[in-house]
PDB file of N, CA and C in Angstrom:
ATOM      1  N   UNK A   1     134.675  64.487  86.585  1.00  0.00           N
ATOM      2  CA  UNK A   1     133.413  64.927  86.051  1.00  0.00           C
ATOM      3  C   UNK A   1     132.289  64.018  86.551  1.00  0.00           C
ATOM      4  N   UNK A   2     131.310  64.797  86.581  1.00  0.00           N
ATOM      5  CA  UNK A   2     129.878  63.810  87.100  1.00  0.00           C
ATOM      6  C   UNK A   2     128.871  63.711  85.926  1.00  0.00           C
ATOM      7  N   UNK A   3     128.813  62.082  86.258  1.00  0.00           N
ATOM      8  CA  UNK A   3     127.784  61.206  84.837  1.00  0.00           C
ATOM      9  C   UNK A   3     126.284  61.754  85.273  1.00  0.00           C
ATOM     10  N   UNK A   4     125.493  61.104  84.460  1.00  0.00           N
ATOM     11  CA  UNK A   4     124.283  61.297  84.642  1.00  0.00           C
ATOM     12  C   UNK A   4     124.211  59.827  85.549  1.00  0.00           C
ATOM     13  N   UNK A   5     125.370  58.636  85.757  1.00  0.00           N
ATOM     14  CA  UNK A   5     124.725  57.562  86.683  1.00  0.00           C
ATOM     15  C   UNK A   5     125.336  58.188  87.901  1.00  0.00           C
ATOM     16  N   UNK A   6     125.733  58.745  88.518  1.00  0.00           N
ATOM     17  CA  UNK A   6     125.887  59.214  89.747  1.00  0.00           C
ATOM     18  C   UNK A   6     125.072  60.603  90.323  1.00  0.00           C
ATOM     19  N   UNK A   7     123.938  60.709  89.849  1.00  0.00           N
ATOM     20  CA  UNK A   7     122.607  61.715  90.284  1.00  0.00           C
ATOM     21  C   UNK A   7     122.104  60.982  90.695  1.00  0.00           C
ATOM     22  N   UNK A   8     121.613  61.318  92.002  1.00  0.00           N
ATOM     23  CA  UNK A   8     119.923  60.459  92.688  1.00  0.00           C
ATOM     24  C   UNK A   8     119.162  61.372  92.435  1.00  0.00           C
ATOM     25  N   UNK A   9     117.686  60.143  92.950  1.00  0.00           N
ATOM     26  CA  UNK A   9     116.672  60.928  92.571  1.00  0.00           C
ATOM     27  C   UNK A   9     116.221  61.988  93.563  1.00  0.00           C
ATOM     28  N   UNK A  10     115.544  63.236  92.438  1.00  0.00           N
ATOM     29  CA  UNK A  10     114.998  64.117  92.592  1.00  0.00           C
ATOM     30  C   UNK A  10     116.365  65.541  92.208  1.00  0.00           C
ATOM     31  N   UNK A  11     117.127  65.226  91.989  1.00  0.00           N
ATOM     32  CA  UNK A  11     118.260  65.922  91.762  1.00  0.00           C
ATOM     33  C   UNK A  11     118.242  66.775  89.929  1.00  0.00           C
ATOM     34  N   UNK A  12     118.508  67.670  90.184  1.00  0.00           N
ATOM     35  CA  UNK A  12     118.457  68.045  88.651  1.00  0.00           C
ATOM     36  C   UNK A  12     119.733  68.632  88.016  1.00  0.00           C
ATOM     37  N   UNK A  13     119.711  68.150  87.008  1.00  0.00           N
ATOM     38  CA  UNK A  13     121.349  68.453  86.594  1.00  0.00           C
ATOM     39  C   UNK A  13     121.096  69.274  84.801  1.00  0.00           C
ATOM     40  N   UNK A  14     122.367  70.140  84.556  1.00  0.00           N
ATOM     41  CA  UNK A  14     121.876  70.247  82.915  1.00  0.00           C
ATOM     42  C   UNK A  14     123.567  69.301  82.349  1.00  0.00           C
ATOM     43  N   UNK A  15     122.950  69.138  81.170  1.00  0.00           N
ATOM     44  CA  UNK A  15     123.976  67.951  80.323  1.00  0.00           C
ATOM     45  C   UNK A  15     125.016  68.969  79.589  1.00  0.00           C
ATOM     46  N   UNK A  16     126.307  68.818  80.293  1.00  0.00           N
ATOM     47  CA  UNK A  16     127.550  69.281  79.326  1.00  0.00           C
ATOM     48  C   UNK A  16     127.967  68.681  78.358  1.00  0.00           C
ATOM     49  N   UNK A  17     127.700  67.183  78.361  1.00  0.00           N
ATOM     50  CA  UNK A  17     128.633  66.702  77.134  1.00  0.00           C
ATOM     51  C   UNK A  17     127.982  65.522  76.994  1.00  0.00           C
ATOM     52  N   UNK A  18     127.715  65.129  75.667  1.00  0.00           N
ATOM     53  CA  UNK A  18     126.896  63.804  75.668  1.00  0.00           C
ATOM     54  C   UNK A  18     128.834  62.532  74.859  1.00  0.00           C
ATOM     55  N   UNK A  19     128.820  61.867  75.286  1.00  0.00           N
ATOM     56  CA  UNK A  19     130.307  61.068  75.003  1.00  0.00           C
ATOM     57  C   UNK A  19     129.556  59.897  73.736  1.00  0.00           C
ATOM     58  N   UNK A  20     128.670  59.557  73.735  1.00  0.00           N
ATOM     59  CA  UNK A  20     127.914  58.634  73.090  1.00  0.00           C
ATOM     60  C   UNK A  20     127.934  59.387  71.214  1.00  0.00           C
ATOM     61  N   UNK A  21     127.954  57.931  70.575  1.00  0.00           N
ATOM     62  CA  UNK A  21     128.442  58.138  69.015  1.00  0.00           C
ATOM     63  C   UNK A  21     127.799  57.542  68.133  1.00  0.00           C
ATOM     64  N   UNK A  22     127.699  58.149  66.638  1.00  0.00           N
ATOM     65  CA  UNK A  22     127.195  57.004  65.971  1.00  0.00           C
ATOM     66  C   UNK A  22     125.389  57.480  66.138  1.00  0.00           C
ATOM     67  N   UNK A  23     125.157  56.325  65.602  1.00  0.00           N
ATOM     68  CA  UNK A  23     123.172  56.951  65.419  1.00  0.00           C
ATOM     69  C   UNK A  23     122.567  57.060  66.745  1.00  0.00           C
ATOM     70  N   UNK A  24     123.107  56.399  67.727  1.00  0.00           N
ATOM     71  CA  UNK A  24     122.572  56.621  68.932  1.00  0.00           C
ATOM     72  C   UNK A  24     122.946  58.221  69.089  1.00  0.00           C
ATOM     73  N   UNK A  25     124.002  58.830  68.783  1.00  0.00           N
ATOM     74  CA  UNK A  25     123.619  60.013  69.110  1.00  0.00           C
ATOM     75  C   UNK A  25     122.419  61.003  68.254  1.00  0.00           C
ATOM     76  N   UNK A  26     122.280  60.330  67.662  1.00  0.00           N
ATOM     77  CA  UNK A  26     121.496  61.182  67.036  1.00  0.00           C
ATOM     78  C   UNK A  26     120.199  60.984  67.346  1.00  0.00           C
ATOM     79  N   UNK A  27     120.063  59.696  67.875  1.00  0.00           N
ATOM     80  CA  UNK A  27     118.701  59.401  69.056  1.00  0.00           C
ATOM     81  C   UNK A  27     118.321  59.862  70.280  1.00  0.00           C
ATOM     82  N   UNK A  28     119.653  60.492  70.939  1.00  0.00           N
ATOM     83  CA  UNK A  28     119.287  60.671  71.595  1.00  0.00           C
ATOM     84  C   UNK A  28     119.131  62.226  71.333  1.00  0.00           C
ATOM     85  N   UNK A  29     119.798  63.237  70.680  1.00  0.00           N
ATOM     86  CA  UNK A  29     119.841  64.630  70.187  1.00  0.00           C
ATOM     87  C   UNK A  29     118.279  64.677  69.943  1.00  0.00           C
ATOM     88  N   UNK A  30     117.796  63.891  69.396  1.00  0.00           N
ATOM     89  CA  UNK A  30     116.196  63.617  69.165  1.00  0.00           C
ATOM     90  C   UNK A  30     114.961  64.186  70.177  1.00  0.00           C
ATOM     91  N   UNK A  31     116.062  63.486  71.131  1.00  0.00           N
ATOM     92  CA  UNK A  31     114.936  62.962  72.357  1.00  0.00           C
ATOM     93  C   UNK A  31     114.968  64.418  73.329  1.00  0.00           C
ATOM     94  N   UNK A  32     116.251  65.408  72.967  1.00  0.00           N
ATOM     95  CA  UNK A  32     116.470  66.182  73.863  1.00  0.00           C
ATOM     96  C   UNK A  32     117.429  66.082  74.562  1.00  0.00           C
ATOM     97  N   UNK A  33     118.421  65.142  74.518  1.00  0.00           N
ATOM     98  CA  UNK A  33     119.758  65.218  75.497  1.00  0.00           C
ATOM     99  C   UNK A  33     120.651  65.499  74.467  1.00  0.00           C
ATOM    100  N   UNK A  34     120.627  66.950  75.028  1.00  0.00           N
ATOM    101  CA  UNK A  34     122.050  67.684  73.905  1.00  0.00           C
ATOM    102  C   UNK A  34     122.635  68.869  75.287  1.00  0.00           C
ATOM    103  N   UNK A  35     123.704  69.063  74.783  1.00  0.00           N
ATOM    104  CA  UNK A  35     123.961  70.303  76.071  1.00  0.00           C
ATOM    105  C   UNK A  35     123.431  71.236  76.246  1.00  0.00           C
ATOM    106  N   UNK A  36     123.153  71.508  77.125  1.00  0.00           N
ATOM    107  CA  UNK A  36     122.150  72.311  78.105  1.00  0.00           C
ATOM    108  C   UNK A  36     120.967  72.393  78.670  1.00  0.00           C
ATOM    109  N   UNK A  37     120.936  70.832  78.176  1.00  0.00           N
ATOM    110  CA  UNK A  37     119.524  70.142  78.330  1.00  0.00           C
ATOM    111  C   UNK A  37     119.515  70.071  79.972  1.00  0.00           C
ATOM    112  N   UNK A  38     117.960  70.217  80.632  1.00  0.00           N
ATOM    113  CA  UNK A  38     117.548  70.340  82.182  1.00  0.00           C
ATOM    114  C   UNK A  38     116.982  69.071  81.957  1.00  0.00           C
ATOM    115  N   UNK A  39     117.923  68.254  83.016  1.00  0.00           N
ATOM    116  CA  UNK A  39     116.992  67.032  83.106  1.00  0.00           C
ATOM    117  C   UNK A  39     117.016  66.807  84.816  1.00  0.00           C
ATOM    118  N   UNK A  40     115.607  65.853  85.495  1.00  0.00           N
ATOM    119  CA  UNK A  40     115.810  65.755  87.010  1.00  0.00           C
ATOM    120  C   UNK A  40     115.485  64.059  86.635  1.00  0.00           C
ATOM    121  N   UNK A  41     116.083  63.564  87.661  1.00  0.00           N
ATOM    122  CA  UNK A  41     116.442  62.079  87.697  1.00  0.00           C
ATOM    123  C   UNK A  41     115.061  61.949  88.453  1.00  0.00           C
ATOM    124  N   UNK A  42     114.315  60.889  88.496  1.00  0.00           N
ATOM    125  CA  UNK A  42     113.003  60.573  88.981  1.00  0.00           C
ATOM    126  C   UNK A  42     113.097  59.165  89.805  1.00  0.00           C
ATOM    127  N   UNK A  43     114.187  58.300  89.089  1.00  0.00           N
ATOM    128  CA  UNK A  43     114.124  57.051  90.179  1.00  0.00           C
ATOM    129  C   UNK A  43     114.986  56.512  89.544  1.00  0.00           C
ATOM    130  N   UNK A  44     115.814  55.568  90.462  1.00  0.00           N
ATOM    131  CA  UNK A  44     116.691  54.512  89.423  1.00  0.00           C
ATOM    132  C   UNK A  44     116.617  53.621  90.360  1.00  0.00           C
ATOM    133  N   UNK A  45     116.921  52.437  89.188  1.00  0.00           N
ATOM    134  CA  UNK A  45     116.444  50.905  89.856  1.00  0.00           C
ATOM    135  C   UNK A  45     117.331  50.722  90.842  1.00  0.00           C
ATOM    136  N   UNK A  46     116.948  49.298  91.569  1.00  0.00           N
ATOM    137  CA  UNK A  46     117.421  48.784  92.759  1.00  0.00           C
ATOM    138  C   UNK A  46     119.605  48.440  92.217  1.00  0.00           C
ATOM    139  N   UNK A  47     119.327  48.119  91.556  1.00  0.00           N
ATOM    140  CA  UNK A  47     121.223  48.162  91.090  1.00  0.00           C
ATOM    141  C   UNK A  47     121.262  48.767  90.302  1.00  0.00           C
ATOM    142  N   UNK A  48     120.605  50.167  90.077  1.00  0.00           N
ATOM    143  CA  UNK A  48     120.808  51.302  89.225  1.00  0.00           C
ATOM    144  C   UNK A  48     120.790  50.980  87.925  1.00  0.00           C
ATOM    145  N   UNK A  49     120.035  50.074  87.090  1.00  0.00           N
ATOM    146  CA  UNK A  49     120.341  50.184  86.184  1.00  0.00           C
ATOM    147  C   UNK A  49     118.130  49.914  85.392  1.00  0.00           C
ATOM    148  N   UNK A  50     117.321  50.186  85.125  1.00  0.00           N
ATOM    149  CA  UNK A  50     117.822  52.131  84.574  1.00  0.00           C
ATOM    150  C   UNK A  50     117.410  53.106  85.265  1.00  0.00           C
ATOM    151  N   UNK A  51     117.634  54.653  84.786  1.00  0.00           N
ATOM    152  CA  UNK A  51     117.588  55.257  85.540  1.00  0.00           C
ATOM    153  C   UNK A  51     116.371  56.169  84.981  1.00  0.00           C
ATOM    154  N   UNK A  52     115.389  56.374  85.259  1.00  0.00           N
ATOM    155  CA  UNK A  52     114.031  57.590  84.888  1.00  0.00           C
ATOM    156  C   UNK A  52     114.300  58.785  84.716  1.00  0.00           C
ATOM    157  N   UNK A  53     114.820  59.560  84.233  1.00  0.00           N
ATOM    158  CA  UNK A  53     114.497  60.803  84.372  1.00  0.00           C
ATOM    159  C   UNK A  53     113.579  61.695  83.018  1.00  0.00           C
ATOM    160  N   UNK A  54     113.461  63.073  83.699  1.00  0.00           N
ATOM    161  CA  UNK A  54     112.653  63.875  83.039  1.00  0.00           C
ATOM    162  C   UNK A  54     112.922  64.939  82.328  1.00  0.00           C
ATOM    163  N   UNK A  55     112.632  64.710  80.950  1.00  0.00           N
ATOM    164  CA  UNK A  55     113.269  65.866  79.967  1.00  0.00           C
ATOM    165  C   UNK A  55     111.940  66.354  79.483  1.00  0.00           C
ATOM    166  N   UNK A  56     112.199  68.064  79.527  1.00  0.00           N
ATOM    167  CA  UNK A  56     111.401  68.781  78.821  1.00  0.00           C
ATOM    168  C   UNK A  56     109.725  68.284  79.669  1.00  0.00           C
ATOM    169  N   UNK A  57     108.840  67.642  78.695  1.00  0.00           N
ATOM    170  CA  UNK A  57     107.495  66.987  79.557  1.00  0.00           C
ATOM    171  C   UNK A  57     107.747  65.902  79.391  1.00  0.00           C
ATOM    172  N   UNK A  58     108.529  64.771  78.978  1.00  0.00           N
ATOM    173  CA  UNK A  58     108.285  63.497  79.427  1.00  0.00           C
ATOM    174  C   UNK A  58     109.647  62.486  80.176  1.00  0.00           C
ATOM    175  N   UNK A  59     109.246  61.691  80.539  1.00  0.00           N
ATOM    176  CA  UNK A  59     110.231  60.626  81.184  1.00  0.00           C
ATOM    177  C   UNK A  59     110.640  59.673  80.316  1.00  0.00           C
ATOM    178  N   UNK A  60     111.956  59.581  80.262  1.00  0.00           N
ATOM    179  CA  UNK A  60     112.954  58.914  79.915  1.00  0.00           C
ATOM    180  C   UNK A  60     113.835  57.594  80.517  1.00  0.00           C
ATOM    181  N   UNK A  61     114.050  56.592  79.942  1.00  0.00           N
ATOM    182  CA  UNK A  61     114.670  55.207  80.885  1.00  0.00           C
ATOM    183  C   UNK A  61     116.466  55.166  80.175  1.00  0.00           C
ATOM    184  N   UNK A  62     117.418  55.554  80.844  1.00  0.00           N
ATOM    185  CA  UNK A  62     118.828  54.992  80.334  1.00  0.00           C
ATOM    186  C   UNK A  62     119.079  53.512  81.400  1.00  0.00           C
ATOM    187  N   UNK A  63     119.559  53.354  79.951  1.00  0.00           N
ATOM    188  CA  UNK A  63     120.740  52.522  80.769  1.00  0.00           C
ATOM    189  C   UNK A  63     121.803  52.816  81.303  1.00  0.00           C
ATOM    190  N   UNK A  64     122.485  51.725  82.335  1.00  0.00           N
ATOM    191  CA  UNK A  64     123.507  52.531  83.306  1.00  0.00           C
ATOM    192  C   UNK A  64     124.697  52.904  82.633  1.00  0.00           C
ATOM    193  N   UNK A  65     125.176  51.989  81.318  1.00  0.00           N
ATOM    194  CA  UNK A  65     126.280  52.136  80.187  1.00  0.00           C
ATOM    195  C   UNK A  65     125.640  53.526  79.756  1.00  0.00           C
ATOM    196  N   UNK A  66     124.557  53.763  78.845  1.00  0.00           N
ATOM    197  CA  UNK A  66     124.503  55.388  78.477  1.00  0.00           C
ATOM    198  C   UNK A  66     124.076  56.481  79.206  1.00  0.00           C
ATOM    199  N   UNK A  67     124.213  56.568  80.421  1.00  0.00           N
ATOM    200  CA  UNK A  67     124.190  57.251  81.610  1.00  0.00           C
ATOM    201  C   UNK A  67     125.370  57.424  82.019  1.00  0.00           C
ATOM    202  N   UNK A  68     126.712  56.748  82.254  1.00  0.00           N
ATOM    203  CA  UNK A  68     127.935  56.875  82.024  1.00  0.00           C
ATOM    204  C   UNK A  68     128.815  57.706  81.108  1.00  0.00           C
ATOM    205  N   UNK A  69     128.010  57.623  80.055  1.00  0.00           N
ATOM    206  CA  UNK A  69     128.589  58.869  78.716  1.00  0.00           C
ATOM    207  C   UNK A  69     127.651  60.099  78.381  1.00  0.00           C
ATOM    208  N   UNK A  70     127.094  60.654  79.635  1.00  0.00           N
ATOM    209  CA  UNK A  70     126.212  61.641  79.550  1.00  0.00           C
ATOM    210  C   UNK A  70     126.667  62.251  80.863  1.00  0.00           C
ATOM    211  N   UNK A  71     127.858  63.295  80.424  1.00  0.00           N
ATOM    212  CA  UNK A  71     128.111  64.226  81.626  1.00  0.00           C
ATOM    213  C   UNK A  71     127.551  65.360  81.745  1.00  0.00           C
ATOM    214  N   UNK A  72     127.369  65.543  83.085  1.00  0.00           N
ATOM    215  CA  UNK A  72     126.153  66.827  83.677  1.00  0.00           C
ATOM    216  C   UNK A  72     127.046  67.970  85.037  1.00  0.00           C
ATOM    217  N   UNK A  73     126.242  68.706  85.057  1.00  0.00           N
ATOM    218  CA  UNK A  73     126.739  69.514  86.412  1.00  0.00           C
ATOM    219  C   UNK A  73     125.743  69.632  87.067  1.00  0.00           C
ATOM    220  N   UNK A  74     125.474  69.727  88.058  1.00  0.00           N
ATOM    221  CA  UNK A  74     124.267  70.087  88.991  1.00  0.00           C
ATOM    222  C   UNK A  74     124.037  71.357  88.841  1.00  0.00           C
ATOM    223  N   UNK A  75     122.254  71.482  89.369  1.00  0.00           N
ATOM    224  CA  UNK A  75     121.508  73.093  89.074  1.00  0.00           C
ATOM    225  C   UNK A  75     122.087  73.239  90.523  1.00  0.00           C
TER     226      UNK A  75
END
């Protein structure tokens, strides 16, 4: 399966499965990363860690650990 840390940028993927538990999920369900969410990766740092992308209208920063438990498929 492919994470949300193995998208480069400009790539857009929607989210099958968020793996992340506990109140963080519910932070992030918040924010818009729930399945079927369209997100496009915008930049990630020089050792990938974090990574920008864009949900809905605004930009978002993960870290490379919760980018790891956020599996996607490509559009």
């Amino acid at each position: 399966m492919i994470t949300l840390k193995d998208i480069k940028p400009g790539q857009t993927v929607l989210v099958d499965n968020v793996k992340i538990t506990g109140q963080a999920r519910g932070r992030f369900m918040a924010m818009g990363i729930m399945k079927g969410a369209r997100l496009k990766v915008i930049k990630v740092a020089p050792l990938g860690d974090p990574i920008e992308v864009l949900v809905k209208s605004y930009n978002l920063s993960f870290r490379k650990a919760e980018a790891e438990q956020i599996f996607v498929s490509l559009v």
